[in-house]
N, C-alpha and C. Protein backbone atom coordinates (compact mmCIF):
# COMPACT_ATOMS: atom_id res chain seq x y z
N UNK A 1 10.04 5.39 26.64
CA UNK A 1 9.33 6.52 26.09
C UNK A 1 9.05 6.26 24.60
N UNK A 2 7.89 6.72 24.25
CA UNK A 2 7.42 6.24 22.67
C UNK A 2 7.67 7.53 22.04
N UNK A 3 8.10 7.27 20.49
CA UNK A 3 8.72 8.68 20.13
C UNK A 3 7.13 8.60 19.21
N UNK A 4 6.71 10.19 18.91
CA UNK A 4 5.60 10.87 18.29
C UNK A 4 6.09 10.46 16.91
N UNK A 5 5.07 10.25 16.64
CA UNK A 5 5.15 10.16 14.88
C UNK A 5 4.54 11.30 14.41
N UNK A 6 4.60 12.01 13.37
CA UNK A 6 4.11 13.21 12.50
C UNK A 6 3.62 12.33 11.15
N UNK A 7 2.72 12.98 10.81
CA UNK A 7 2.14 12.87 9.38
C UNK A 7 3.05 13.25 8.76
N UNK A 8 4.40 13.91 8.26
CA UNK A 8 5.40 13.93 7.76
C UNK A 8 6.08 12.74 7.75
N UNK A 9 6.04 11.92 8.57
CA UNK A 9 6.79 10.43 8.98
C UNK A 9 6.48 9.11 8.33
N UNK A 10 4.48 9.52 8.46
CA UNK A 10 3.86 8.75 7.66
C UNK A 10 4.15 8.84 6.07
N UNK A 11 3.58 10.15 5.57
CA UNK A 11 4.03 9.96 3.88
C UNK A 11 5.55 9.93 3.65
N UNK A 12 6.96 9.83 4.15
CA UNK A 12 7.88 9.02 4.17
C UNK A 12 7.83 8.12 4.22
N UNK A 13 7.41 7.09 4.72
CA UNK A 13 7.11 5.29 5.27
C UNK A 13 6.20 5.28 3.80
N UNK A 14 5.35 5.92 3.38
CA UNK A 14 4.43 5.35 2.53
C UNK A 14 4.97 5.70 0.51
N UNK A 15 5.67 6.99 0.89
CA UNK A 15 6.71 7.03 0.02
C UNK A 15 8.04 6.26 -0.44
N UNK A 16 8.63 5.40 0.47
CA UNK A 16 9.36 4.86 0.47
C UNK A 16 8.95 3.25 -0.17
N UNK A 17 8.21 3.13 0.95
CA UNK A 17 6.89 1.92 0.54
C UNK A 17 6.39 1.55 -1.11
N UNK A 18 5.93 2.79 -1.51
CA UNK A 18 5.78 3.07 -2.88
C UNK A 18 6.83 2.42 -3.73
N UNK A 19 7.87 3.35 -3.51
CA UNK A 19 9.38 2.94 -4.47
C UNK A 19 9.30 1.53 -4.31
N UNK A 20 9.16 0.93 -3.49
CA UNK A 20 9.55 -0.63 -3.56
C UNK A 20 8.59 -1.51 -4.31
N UNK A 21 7.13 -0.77 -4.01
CA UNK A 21 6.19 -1.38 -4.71
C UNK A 21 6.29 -1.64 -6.20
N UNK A 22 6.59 -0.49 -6.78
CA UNK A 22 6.80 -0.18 -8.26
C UNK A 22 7.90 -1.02 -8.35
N UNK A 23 8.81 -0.87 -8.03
CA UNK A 23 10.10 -2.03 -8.40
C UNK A 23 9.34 -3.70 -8.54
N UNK A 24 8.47 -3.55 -7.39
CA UNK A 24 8.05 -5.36 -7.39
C UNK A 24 7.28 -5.24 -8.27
N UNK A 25 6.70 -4.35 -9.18
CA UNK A 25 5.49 -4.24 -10.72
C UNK A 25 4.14 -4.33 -9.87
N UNK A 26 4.14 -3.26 -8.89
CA UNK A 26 3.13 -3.12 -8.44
C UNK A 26 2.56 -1.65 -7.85
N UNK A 27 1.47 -0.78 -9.11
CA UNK A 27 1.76 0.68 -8.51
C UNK A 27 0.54 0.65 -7.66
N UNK A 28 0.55 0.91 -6.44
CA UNK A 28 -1.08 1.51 -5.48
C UNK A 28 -1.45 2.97 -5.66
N UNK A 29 -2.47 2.55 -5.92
CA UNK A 29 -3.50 4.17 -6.41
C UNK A 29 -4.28 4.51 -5.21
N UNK A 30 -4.37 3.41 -4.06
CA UNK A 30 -5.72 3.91 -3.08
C UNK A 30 -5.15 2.60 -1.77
N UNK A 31 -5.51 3.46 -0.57
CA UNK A 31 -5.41 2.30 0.68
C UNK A 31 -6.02 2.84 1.49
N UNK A 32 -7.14 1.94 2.08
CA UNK A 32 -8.03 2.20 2.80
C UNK A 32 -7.79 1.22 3.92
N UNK A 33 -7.90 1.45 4.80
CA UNK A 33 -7.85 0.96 6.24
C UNK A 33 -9.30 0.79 7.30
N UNK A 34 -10.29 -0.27 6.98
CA UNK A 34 -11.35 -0.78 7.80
C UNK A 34 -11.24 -0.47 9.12
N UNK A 35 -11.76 -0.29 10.33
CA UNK A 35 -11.56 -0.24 11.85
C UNK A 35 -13.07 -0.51 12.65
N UNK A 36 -12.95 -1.28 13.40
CA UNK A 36 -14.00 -1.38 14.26
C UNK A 36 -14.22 -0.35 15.08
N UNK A 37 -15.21 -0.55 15.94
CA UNK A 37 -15.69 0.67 17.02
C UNK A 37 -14.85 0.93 17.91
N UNK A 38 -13.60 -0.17 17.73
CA UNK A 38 -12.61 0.34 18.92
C UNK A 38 -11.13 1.19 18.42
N UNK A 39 -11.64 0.84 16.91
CA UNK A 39 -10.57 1.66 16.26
C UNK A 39 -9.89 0.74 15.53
N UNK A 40 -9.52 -0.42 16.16
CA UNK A 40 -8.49 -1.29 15.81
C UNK A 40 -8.87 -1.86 14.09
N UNK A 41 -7.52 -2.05 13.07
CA UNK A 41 -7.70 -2.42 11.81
C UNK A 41 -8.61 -3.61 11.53
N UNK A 42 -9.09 -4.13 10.64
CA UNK A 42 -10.25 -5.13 10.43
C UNK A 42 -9.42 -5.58 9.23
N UNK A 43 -9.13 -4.71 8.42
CA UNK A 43 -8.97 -4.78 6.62
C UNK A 43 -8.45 -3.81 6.30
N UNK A 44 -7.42 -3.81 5.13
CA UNK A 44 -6.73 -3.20 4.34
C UNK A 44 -7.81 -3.34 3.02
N UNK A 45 -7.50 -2.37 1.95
CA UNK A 45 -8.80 -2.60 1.17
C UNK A 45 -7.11 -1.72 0.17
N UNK A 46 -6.96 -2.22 -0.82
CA UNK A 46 -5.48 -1.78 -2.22
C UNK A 46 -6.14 -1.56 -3.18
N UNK A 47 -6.41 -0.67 -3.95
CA UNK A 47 -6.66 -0.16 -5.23
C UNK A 47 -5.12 -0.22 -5.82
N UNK A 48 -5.24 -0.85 -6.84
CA UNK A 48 -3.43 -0.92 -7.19
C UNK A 48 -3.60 -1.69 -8.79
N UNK A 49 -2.37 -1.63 -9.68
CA UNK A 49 -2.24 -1.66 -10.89
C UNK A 49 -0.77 -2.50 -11.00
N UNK A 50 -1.34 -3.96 -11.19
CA UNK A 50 0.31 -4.98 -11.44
C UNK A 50 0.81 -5.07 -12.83
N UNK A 51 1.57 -4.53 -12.67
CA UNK A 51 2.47 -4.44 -14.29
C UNK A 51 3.34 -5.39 -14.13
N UNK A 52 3.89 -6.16 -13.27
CA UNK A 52 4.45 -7.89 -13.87
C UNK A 52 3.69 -8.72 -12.80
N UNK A 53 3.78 -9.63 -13.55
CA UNK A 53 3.06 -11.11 -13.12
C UNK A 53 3.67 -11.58 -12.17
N UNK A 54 3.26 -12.36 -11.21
CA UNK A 54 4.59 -12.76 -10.02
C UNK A 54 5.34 -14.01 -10.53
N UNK A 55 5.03 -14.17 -12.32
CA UNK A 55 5.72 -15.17 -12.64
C UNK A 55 6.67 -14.45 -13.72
N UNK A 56 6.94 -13.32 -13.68
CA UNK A 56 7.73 -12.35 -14.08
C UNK A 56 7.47 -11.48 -15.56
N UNK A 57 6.30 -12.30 -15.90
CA UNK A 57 5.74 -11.83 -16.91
C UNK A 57 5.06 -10.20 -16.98
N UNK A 58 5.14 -9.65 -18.25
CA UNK A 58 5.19 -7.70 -17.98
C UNK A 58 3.70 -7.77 -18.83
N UNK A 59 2.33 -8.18 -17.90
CA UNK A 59 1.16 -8.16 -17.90
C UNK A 59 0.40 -7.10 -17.14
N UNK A 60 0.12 -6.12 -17.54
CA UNK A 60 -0.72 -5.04 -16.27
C UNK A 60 -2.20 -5.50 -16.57
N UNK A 61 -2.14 -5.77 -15.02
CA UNK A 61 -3.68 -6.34 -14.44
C UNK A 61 -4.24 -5.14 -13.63
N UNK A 62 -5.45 -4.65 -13.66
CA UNK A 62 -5.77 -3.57 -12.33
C UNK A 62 -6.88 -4.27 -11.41
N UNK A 63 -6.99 -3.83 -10.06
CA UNK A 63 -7.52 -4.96 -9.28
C UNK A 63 -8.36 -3.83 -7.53
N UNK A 64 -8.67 -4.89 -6.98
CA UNK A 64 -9.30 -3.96 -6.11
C UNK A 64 -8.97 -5.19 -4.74
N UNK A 65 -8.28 -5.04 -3.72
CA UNK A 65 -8.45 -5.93 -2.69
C UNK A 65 -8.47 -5.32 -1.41
């Protein structure tokens, strides 16, 4: 049996998600999710703001992927 997810469940997972992001020096402002005609994902599309470098350097870059 598959348990129901709630949109309550989701912004937990994406809240949580968050916290970790910011820890790795990475805040997301926007996530968009592409889908074909069958629904299924294509692309993630991140509006997001890196405040360290992945070479640990405390550089804020803002970016669009």
């Amino acid at each position: 049996m598959e348990r129901q997810v709630t949109v309550e469940d989701v912004r937990s997972f994406l809240s949580a998600s968050d916290r970790q992001f910011v820890k790795g020096g990475i805040r997301v402002s926007r996530v968009r999710f592409k889908r074909d005609e069958e629904g299924n994902c294509t692309d993630i599309l991140l509006d997001y703001k890196q405040t360290v470098s992945e070479t640990g350097e405390n550089n804020a870059q803002e970016g669009s992927k």
